[in-house]
N, C-alpha and C. Protein backbone atom coordinates (compact mmCIF):
# COMPACT_ATOMS: atom_id res chain seq x y z
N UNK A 1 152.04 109.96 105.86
CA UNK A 1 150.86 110.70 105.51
C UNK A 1 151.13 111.46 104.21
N UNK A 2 149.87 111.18 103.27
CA UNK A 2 150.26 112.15 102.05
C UNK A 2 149.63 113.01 101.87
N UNK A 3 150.66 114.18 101.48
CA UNK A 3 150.25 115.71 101.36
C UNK A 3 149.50 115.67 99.75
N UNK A 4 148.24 116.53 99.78
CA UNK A 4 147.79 116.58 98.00
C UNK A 4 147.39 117.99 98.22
N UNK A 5 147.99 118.27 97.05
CA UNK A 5 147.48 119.91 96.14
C UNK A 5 145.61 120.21 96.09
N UNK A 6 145.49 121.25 96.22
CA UNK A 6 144.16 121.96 96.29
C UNK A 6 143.99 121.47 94.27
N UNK A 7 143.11 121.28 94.46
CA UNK A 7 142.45 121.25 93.25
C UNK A 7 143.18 122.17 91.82
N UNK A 8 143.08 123.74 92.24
CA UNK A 8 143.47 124.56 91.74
C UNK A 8 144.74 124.36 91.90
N UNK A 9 145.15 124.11 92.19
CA UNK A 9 146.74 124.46 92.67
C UNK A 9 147.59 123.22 91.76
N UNK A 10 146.71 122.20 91.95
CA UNK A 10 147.47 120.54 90.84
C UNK A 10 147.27 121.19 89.64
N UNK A 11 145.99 121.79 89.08
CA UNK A 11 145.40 122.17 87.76
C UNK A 11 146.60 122.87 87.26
N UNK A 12 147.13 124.08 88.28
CA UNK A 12 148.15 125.33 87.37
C UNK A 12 149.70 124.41 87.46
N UNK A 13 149.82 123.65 88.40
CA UNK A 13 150.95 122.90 88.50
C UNK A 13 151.31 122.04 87.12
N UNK A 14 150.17 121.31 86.63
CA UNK A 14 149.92 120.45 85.52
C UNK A 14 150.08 121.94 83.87
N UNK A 15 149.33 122.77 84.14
CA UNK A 15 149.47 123.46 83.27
C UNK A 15 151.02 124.08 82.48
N UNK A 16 151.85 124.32 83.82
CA UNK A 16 152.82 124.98 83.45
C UNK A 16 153.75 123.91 83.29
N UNK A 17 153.70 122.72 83.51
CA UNK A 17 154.70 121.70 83.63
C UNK A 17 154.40 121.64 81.89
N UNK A 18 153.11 121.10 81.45
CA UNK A 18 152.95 121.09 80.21
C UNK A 18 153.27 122.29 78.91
N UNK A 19 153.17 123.27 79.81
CA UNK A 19 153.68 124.59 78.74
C UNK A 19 155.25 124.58 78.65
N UNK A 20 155.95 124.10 79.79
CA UNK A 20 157.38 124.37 80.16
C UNK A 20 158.10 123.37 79.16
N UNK A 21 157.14 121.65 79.36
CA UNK A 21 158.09 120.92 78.28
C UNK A 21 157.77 121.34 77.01
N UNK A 22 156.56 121.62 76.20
CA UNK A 22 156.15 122.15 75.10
C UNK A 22 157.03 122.85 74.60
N UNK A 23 157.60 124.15 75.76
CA UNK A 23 158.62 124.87 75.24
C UNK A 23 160.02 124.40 74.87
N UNK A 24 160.51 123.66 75.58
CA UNK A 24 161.72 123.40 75.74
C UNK A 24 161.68 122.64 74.44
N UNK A 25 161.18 121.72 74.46
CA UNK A 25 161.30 120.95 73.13
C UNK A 25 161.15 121.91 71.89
N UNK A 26 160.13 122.73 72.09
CA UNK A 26 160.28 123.83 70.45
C UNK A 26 161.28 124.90 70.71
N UNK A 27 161.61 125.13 71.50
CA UNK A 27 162.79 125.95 71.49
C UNK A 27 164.07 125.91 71.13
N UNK A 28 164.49 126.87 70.25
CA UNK A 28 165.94 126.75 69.81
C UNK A 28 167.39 127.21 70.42
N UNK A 29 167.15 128.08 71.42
CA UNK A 29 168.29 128.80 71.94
C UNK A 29 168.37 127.66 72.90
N UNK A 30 167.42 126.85 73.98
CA UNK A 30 168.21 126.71 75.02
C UNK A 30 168.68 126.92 76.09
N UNK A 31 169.17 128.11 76.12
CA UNK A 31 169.77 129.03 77.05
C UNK A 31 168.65 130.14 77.94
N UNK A 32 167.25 130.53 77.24
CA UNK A 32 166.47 131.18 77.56
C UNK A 32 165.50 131.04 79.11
N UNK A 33 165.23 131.76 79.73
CA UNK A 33 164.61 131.86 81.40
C UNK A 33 163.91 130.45 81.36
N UNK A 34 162.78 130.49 80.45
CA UNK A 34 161.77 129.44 80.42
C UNK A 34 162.69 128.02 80.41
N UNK A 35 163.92 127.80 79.56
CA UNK A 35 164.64 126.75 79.36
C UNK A 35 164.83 126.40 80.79
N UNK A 36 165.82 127.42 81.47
CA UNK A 36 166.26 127.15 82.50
C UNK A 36 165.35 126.57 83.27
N UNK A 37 163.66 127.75 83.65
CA UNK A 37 162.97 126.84 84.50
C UNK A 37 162.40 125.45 84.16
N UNK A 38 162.50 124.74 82.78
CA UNK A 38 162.66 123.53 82.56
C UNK A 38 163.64 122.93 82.91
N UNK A 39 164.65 123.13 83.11
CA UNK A 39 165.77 122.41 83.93
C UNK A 39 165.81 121.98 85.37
N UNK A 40 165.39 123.39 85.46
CA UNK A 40 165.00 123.08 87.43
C UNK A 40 164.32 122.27 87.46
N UNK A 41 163.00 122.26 86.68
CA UNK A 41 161.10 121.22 86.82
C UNK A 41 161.93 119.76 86.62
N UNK A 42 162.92 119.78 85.56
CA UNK A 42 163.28 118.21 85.27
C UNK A 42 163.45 117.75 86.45
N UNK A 43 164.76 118.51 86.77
CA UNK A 43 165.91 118.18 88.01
C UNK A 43 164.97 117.58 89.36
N UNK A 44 164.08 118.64 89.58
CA UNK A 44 163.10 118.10 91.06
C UNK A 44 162.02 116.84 90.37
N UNK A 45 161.62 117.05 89.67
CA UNK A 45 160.83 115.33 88.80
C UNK A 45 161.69 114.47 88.94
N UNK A 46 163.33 114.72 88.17
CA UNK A 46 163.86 113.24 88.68
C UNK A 46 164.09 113.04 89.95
N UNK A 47 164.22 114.29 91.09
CA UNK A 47 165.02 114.10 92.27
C UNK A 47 164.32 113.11 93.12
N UNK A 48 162.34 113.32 92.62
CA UNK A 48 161.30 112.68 93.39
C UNK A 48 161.74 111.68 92.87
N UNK A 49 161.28 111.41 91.56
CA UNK A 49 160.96 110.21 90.96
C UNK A 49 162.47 108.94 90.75
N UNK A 50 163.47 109.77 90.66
CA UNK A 50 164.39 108.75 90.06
C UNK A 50 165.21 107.88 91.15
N UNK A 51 165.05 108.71 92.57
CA UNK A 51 165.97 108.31 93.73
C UNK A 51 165.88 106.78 93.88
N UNK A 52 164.44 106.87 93.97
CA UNK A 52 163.68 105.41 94.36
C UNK A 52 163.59 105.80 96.01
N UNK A 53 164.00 106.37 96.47
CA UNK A 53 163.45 106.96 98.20
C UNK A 53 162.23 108.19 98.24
N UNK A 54 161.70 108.27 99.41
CA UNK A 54 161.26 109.51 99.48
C UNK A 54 161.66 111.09 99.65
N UNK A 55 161.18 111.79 98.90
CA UNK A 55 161.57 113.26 99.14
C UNK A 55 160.67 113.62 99.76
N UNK A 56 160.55 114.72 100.21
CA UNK A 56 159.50 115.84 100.60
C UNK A 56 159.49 116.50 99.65
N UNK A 57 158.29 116.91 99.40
CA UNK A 57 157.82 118.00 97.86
C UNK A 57 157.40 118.83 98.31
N UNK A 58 156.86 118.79 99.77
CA UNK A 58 156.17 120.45 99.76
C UNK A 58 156.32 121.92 99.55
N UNK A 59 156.12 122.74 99.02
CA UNK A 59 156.46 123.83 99.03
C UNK A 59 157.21 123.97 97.54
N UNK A 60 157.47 122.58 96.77
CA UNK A 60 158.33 122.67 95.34
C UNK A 60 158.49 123.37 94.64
N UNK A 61 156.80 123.56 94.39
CA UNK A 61 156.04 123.97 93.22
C UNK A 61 156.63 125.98 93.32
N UNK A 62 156.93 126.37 94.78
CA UNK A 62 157.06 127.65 94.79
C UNK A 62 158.71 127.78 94.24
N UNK A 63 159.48 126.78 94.57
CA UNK A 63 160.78 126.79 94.44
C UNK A 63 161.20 126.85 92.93
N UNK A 64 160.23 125.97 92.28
CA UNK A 64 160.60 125.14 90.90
C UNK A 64 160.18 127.00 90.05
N UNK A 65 158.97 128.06 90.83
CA UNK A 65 158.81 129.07 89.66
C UNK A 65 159.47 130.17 89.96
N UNK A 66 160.51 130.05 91.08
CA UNK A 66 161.34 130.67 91.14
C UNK A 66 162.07 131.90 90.98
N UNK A 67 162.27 132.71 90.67
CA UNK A 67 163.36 133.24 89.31
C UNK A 67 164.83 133.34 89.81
N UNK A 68 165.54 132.94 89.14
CA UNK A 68 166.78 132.92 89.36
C UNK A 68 167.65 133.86 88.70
């Protein structure tokens, strides 16, 4: 059975994914919060996408904004 995001909820998901790589790529340090949470966003994108098995995603999106 597949789980899908509220409307709102895919919209801000899509938003920040797109602000997060935007950043990372213009960014020069690297090292900065936003970097990091581009690292995490990669890491769980490939974890879904690259396994070739299924993950469970639910709840990701709270994990991936984190703060660490």
């Amino acid at each position: 059975m597949a789980h899908f995001l509220p409307a709102r909820e895919e919209a801000i998901l899509r938003e920040q994914f797109d602000y997060l790589v935007d950043h990372a790529h213009d960014c020069r340090d690297r090292h900065c919060s936003m970097c990091d949470r581009f690292d995490r966003m990669a890491a769980a994108v490939l974890e879904i996408f690259g396994s070739g098995k299924r993950v469970q995603v639910h709840g990701m999106g709270l994990a991936l904004t984190a703060k660490t």
